[in-house]
C-alpha atoms as a PDB file:
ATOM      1  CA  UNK A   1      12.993  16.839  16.433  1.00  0.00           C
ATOM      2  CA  UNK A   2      12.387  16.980  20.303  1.00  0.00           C
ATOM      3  CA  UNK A   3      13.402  13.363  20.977  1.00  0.00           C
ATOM      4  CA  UNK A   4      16.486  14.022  22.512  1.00  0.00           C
ATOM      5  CA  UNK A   5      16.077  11.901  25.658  1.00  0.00           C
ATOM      6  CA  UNK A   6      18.495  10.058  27.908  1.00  0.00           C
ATOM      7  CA  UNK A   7      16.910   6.932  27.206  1.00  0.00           C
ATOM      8  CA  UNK A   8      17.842   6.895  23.561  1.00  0.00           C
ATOM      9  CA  UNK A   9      21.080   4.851  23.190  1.00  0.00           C
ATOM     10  CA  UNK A  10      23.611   6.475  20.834  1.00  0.00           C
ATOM     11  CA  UNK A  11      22.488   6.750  17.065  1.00  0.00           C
ATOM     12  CA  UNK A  12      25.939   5.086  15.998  1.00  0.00           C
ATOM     13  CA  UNK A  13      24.666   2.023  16.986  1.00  0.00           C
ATOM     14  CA  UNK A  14      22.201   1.610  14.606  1.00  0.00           C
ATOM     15  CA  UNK A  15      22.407   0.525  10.957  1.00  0.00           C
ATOM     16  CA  UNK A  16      19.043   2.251   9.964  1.00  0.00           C
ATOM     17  CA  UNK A  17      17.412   5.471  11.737  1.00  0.00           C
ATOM     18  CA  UNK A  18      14.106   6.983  10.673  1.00  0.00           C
ATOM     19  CA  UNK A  19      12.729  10.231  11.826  1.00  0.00           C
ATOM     20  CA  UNK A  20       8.772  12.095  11.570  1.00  0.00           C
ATOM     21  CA  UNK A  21       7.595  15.006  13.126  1.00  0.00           C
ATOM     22  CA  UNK A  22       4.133  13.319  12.342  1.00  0.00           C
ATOM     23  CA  UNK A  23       3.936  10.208  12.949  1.00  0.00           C
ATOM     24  CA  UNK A  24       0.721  10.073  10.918  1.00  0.00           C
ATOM     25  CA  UNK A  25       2.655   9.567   7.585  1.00  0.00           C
ATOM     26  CA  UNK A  26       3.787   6.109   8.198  1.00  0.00           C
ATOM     27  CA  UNK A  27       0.960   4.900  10.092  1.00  0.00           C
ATOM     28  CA  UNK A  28      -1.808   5.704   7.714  1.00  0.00           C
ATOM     29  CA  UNK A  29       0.589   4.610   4.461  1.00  0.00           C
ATOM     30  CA  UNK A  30       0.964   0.972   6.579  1.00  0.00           C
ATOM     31  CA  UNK A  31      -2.645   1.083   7.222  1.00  0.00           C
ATOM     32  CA  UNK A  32      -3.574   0.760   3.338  1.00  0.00           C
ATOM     33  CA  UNK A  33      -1.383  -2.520   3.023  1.00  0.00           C
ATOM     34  CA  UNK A  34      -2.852  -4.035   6.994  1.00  0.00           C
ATOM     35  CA  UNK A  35      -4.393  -7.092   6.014  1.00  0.00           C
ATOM     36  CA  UNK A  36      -1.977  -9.773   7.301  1.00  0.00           C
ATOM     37  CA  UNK A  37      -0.094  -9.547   9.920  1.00  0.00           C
ATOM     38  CA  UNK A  38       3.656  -9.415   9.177  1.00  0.00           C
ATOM     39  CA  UNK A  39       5.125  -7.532   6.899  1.00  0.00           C
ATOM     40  CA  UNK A  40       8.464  -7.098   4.961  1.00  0.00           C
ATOM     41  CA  UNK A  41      10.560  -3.718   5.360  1.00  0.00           C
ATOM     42  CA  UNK A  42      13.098  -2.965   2.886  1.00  0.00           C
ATOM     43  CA  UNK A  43      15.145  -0.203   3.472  1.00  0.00           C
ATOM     44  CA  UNK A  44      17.682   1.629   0.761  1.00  0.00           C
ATOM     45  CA  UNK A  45      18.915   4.726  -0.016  1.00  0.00           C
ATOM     46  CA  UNK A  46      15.601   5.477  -1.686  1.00  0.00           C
ATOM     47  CA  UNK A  47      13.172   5.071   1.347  1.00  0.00           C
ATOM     48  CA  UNK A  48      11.071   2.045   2.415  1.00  0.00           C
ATOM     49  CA  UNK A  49       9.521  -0.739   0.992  1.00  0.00           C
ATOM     50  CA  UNK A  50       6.899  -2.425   2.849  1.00  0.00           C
ATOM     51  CA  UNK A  51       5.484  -5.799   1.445  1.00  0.00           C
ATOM     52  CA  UNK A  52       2.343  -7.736   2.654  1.00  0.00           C
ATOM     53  CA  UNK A  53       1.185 -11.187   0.982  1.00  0.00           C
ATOM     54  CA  UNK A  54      -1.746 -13.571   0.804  1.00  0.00           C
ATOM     55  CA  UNK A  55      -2.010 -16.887  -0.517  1.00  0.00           C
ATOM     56  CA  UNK A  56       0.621 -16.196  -3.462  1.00  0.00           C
ATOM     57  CA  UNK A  57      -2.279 -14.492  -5.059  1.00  0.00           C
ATOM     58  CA  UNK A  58      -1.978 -10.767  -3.908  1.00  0.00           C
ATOM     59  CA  UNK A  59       1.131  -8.523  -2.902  1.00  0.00           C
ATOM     60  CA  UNK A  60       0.879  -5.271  -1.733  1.00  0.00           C
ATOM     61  CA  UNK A  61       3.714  -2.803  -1.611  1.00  0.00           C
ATOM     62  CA  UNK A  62       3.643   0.490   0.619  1.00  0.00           C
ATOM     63  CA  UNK A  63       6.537   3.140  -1.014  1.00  0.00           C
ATOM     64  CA  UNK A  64       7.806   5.705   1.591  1.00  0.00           C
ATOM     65  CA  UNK A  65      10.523   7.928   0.008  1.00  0.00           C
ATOM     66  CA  UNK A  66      13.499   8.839   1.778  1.00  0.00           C
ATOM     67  CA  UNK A  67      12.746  12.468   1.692  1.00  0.00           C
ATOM     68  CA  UNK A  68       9.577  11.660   3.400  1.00  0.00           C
ATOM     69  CA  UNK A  69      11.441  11.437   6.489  1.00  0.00           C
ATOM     70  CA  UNK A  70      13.058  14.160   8.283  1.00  0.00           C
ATOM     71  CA  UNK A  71      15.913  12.042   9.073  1.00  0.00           C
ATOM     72  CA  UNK A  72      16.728   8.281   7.432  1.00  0.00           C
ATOM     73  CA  UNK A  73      19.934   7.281   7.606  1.00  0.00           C
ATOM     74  CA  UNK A  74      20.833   4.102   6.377  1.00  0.00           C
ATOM     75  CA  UNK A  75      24.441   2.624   6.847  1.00  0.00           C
ATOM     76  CA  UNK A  76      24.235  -0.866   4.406  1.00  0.00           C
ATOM     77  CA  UNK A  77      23.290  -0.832   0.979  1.00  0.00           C
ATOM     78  CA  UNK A  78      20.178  -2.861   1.926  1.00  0.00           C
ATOM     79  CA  UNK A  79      18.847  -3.632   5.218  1.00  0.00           C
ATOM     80  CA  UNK A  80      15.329  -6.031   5.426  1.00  0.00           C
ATOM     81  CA  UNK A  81      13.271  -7.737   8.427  1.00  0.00           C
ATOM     82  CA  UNK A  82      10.116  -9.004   9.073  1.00  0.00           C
ATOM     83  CA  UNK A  83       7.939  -7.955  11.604  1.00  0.00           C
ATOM     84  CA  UNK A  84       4.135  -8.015  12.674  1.00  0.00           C
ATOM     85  CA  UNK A  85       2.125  -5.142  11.198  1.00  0.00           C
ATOM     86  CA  UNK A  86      -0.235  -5.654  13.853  1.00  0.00           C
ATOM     87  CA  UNK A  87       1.634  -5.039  16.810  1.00  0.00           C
ATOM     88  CA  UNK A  88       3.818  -2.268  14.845  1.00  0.00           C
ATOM     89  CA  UNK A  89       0.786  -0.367  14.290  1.00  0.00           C
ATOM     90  CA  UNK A  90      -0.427  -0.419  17.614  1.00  0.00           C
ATOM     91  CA  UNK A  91       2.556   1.017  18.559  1.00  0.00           C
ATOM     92  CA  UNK A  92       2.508   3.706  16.177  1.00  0.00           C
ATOM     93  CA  UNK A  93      -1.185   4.847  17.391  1.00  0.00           C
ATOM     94  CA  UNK A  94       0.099   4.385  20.785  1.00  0.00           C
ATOM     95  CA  UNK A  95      -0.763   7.961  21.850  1.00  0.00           C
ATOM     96  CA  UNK A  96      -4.440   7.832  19.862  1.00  0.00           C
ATOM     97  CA  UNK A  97      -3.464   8.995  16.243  1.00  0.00           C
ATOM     98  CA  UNK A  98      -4.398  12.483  17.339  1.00  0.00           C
ATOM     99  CA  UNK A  99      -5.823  14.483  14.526  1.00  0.00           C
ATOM    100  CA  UNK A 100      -6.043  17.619  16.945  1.00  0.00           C
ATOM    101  CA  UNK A 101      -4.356  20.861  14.846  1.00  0.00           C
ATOM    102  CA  UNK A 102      -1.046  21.209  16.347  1.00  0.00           C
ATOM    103  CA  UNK A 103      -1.226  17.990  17.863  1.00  0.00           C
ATOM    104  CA  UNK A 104       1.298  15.396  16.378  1.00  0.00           C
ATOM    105  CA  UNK A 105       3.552  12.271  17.430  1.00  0.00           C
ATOM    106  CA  UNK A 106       7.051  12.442  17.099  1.00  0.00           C
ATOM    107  CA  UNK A 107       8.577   9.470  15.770  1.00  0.00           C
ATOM    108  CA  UNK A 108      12.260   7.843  15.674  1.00  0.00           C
ATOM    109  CA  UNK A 109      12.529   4.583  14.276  1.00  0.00           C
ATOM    110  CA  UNK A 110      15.732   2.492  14.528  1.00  0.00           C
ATOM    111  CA  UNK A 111      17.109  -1.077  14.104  1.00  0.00           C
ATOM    112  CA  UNK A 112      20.562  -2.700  14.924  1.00  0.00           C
ATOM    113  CA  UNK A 113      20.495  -5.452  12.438  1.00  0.00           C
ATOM    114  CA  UNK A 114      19.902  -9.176  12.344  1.00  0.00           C
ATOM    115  CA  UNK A 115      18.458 -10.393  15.743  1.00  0.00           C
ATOM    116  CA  UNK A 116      17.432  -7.240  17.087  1.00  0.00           C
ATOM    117  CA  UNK A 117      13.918  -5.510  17.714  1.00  0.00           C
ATOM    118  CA  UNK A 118      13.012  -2.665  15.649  1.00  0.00           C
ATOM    119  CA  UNK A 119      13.020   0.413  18.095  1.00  0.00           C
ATOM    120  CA  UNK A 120      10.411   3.096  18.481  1.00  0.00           C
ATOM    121  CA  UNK A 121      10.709   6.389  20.312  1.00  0.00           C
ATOM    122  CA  UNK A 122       7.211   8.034  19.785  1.00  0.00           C
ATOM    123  CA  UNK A 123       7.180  11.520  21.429  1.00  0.00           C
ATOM    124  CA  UNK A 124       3.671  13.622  22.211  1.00  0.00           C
ATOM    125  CA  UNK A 125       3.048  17.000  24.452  1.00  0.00           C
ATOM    126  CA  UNK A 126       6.696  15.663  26.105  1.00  0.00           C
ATOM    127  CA  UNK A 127       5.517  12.193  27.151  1.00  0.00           C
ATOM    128  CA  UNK A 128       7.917  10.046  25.228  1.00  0.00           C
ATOM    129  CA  UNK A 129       7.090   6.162  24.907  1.00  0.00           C
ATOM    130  CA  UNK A 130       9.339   3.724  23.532  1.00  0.00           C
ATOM    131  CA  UNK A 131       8.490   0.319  22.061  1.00  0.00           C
ATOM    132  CA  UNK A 132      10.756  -2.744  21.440  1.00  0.00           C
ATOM    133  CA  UNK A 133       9.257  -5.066  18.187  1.00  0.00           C
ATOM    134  CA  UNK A 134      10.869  -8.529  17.653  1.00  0.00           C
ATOM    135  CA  UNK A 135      12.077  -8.972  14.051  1.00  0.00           C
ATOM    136  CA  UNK A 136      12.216 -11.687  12.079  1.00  0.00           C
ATOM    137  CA  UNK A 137      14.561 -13.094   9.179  1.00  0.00           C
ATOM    138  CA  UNK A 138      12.457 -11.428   6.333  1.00  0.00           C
ATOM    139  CA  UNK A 139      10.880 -14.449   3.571  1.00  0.00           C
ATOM    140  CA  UNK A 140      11.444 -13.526  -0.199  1.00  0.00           C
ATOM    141  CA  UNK A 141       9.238 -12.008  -1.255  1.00  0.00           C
ATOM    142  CA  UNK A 142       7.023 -13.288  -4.269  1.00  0.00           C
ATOM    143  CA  UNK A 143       8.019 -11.762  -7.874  1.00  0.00           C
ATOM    144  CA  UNK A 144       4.948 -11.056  -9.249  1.00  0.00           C
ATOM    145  CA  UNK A 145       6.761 -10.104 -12.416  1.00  0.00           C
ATOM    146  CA  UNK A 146       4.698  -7.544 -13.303  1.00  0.00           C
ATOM    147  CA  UNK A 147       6.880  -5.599 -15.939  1.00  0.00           C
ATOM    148  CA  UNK A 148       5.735  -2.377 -17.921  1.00  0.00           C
ATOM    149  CA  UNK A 149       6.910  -4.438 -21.553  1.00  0.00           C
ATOM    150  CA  UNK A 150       4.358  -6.795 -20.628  1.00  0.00           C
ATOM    151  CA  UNK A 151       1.264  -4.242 -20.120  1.00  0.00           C
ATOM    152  CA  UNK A 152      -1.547  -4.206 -22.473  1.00  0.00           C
ATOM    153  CA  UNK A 153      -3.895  -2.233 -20.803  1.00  0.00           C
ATOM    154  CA  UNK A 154      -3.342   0.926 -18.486  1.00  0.00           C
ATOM    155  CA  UNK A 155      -5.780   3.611 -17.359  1.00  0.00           C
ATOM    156  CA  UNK A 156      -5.262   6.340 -14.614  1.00  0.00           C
ATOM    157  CA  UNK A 157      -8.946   7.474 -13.003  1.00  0.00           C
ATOM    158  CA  UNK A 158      -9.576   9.670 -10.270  1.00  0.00           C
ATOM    159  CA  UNK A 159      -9.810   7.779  -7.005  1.00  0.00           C
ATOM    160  CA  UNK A 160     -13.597   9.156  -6.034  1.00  0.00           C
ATOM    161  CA  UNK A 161     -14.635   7.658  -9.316  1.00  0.00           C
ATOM    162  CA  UNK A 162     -13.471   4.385  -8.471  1.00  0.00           C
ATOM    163  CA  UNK A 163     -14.831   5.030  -5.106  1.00  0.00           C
ATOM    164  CA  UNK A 164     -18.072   5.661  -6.371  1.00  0.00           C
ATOM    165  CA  UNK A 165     -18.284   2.451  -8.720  1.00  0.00           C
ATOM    166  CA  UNK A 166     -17.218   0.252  -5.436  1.00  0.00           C
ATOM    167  CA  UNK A 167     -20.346   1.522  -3.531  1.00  0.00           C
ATOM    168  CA  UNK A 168     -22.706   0.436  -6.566  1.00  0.00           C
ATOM    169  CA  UNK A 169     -21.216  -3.038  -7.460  1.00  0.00           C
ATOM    170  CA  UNK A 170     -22.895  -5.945  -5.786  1.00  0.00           C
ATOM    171  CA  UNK A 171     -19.956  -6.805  -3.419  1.00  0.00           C
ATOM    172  CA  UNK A 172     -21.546 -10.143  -2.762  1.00  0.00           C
ATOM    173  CA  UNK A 173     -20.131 -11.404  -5.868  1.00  0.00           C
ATOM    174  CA  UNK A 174     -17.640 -13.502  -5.728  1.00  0.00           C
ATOM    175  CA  UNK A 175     -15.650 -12.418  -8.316  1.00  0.00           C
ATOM    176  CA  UNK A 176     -14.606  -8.827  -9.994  1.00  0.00           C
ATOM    177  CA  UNK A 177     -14.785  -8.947 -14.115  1.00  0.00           C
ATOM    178  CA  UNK A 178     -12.731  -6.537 -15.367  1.00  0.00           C
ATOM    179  CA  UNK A 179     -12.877  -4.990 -19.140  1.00  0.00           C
ATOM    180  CA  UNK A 180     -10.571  -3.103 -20.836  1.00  0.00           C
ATOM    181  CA  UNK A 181     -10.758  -2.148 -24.162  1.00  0.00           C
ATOM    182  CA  UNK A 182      -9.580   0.078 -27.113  1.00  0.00           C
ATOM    183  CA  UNK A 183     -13.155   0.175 -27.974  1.00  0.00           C
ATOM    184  CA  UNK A 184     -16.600   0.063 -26.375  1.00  0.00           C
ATOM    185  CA  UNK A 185     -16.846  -0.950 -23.552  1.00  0.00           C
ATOM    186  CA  UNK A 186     -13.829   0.792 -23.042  1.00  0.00           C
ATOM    187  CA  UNK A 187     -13.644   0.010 -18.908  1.00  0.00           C
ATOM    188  CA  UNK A 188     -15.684  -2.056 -17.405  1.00  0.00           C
ATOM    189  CA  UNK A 189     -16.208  -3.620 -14.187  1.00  0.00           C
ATOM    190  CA  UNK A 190     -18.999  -5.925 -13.540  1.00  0.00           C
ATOM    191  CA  UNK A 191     -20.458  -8.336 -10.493  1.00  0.00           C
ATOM    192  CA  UNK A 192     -22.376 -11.553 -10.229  1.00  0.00           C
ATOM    193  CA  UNK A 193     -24.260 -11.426  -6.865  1.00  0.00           C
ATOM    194  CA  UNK A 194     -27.179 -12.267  -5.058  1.00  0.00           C
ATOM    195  CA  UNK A 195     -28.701  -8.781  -6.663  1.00  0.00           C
ATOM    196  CA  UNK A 196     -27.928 -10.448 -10.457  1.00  0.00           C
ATOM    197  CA  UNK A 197     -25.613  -9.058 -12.644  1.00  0.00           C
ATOM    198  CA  UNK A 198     -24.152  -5.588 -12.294  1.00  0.00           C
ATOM    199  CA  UNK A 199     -21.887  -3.709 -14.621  1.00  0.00           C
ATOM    200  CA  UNK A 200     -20.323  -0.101 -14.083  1.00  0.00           C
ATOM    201  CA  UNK A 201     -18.996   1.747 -17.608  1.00  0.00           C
ATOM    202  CA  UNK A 202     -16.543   4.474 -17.828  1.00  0.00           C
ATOM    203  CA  UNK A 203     -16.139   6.419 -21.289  1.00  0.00           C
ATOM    204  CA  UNK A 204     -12.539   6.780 -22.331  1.00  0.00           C
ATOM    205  CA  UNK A 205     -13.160  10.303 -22.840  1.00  0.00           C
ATOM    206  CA  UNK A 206     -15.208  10.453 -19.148  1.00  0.00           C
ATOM    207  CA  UNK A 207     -13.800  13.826 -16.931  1.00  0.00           C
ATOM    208  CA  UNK A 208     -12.714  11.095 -14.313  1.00  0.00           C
ATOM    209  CA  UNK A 209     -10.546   9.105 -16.937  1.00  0.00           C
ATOM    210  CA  UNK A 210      -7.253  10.874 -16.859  1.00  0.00           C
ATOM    211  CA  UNK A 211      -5.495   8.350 -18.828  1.00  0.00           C
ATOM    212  CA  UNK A 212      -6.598   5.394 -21.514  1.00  0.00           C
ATOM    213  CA  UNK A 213      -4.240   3.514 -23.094  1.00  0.00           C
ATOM    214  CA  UNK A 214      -5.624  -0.007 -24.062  1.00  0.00           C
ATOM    215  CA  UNK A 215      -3.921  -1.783 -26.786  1.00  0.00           C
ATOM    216  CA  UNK A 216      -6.340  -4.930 -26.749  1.00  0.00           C
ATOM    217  CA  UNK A 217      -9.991  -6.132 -25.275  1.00  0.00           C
ATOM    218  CA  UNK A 218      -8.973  -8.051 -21.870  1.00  0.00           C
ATOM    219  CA  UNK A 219     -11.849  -9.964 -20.124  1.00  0.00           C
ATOM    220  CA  UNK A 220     -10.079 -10.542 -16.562  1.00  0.00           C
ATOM    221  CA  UNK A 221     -12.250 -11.780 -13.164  1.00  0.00           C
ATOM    222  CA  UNK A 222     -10.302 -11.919 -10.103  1.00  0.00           C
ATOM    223  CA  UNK A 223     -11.337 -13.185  -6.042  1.00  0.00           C
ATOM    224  CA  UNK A 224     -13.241 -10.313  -4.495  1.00  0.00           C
ATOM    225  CA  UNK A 225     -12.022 -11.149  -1.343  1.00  0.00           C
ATOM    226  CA  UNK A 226      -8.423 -10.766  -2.687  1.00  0.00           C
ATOM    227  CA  UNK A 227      -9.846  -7.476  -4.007  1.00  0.00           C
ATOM    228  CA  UNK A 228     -11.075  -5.908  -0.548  1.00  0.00           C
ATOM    229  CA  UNK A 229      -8.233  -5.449   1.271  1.00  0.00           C
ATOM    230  CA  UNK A 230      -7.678  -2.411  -1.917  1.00  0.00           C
ATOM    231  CA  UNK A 231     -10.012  -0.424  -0.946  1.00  0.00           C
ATOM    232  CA  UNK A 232      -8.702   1.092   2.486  1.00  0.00           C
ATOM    233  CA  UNK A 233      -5.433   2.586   0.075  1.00  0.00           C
ATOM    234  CA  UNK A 234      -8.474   3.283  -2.174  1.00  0.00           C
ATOM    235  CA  UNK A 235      -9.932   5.321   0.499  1.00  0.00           C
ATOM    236  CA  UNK A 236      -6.589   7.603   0.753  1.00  0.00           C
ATOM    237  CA  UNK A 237      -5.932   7.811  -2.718  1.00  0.00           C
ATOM    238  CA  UNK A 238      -6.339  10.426  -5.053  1.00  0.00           C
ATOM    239  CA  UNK A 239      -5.716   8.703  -7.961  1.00  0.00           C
ATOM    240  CA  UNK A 240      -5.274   5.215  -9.616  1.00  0.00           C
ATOM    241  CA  UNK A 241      -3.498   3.790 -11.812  1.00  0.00           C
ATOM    242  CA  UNK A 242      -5.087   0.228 -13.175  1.00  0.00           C
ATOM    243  CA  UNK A 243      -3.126  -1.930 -15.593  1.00  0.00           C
ATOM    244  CA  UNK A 244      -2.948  -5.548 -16.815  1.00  0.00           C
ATOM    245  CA  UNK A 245      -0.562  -7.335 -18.878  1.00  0.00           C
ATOM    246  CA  UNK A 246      -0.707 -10.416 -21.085  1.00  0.00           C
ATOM    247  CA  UNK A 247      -1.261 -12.761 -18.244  1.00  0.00           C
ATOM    248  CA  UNK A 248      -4.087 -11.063 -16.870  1.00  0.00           C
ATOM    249  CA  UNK A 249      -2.371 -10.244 -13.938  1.00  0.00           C
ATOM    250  CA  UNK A 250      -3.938  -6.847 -12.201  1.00  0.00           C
ATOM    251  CA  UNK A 251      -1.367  -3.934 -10.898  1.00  0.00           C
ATOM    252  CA  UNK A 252      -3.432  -1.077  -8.855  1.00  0.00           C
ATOM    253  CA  UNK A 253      -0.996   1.869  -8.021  1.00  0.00           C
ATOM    254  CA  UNK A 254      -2.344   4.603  -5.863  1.00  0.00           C
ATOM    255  CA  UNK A 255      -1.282   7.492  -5.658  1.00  0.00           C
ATOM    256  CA  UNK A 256      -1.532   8.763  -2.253  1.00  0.00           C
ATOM    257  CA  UNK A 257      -0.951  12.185  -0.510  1.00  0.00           C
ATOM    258  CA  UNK A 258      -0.077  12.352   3.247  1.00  0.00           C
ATOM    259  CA  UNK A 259      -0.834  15.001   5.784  1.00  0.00           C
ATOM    260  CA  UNK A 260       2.146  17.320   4.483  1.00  0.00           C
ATOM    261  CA  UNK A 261       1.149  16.756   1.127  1.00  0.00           C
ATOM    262  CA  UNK A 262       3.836  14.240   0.053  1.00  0.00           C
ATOM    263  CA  UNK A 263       2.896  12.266  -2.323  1.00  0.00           C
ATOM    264  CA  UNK A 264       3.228   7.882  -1.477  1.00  0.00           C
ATOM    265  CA  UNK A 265       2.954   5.274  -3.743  1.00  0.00           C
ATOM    266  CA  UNK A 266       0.709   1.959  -2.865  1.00  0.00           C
ATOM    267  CA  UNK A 267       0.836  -0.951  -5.064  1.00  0.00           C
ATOM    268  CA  UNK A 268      -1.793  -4.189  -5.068  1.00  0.00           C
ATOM    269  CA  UNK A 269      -0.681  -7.102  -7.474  1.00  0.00           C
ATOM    270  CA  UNK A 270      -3.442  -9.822  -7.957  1.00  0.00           C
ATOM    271  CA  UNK A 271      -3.670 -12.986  -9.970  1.00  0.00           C
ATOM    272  CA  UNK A 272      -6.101 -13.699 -12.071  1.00  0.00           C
ATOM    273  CA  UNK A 273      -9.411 -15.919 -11.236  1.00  0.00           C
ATOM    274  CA  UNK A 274      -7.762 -19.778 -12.763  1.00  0.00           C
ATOM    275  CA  UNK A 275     -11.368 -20.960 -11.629  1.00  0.00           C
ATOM    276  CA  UNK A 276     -13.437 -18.933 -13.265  1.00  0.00           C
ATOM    277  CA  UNK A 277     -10.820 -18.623 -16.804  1.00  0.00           C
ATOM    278  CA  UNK A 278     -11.474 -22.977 -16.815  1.00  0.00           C
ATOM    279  CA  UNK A 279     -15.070 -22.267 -16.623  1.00  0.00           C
END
């Protein structure tokens, strides 16, 4: 790791230290959950947890294993803050994002604890920057209670499928209907714009389909505009995993691979439409 400069205090004084050669697999992982500003970090043994909200509606969850990192190095059992996503990324593409072969940004990442800023030392072609963040006292985070005893439905597609089936739906609908069901239609997602109605099938046994396990017919419709913000982990995914339990409540896992190959996790939880269930 070539940050090794004299303007690094001593790593003792930290109580959590996280290292990248590429910078790249943070950035792009926060980049699928960037659609408020501040965000939660939770750091244990395991890795980080990264938690953006909206409106008590939708939570999403970025999942960055320990062994992601070349170094993390955490010295409480749990350590948590809240800081804005916006300026943290801005920091993190401070040197452009390169995606030049050969051409990556070092990262060190380190924070002293309750009412101090989250450090970065970002290191390129021996230019090394380094960026102060002020934290905040992290807010609970909502429990979505989303267990898997509670699941009725799960099915695990390739992402380009679900890709595809975005760029077809009328996305001036309102509202997303979802259908899942141990018989036909099987999955089934379906708009109500200014086009008319619009409905997108995929056979259990379809090539794209890698799992289907649906135990009863669920008729969900959730907010489209809690829906959007999805997409851009959509967009780095490789697969999906969709699943909703007796509530109606909608988990979307993806499954995402960074530049190394590591594989990420990315989780959406949304609450059903209450509008459109009174209806």
């Amino acid at each position: 790791m070539p940050l090794s400069t004299q303007s690094q205090p001593e790593n003792d004084e930290y109580i959590l230290i996280a290292s990248l050669d590429n910078v790249r697999n943070l950035s792009n992982i926060l980049k699928a959950i960037s659609f408020k500003d501040h965000a939660i970090f939770n750091a244990t043994q395991n890795g980080l947890k990264v938690t953006v909200e909206d409106s008590k509606c939708l939570q999403a969850n970025a999942f960055i294993q320990a062994d992601i990192f070349q170094e993390f190095t955490l010295k409480e059992d749990v350590v948590g803050f809240q800081v804005n996503l916006t300026v943290l990324l801005d920091c993190l593409t401070i040197f452009g994002g390169s995606t030049v072969p050969g051409v990556m940004t070092a990262l060190k990442m380190c924070y002293n604890g309750y009412g101090y800023p989250l450090t970065l030392f970002l290191e390129e072609g021996g230019v090394v920057t380094v960026c102060k963040i002020n934290t905040q006292e992290p807010e609970e985070p909502l429990d979505f209670d989303f267990c898997s005893t509670n699941v009725t439905n799960k099915v695990i597609l390739q992402s380009d499928s679900l890709k595809e089936a975005f760029s077809e739906l009328d996305m001036t609908s309102e509202i997303l209907q979802l259908t899942m069901s141990p018989s036909h239609p099987y999955f089934r997602l379906s708009t109500f714009g200014n086009s008319g109605n619009a409905h997108y099938d995929y056979p259990k046994d379809s090539e794209m389909m890698e799992l289907f396990q649906c135990t009863k017919t669920q008729t969900n419709r959730y907010k489209m505009s809690l829906l959007k913000p999805s997409t851009k982990a959509l967009a780095l995914s490789c697969k999906v995993s969709v699943r909703t339990d007796s509530r109606g409540f909608l988990s979307l896992q993806y499954l995402v691979r960074n530049d190394d190959g590591q594989i990420c996790f990315v989780e959406y939880y949304c609450c059903p439409d209450e509008e459109a269930d009174e209806e």
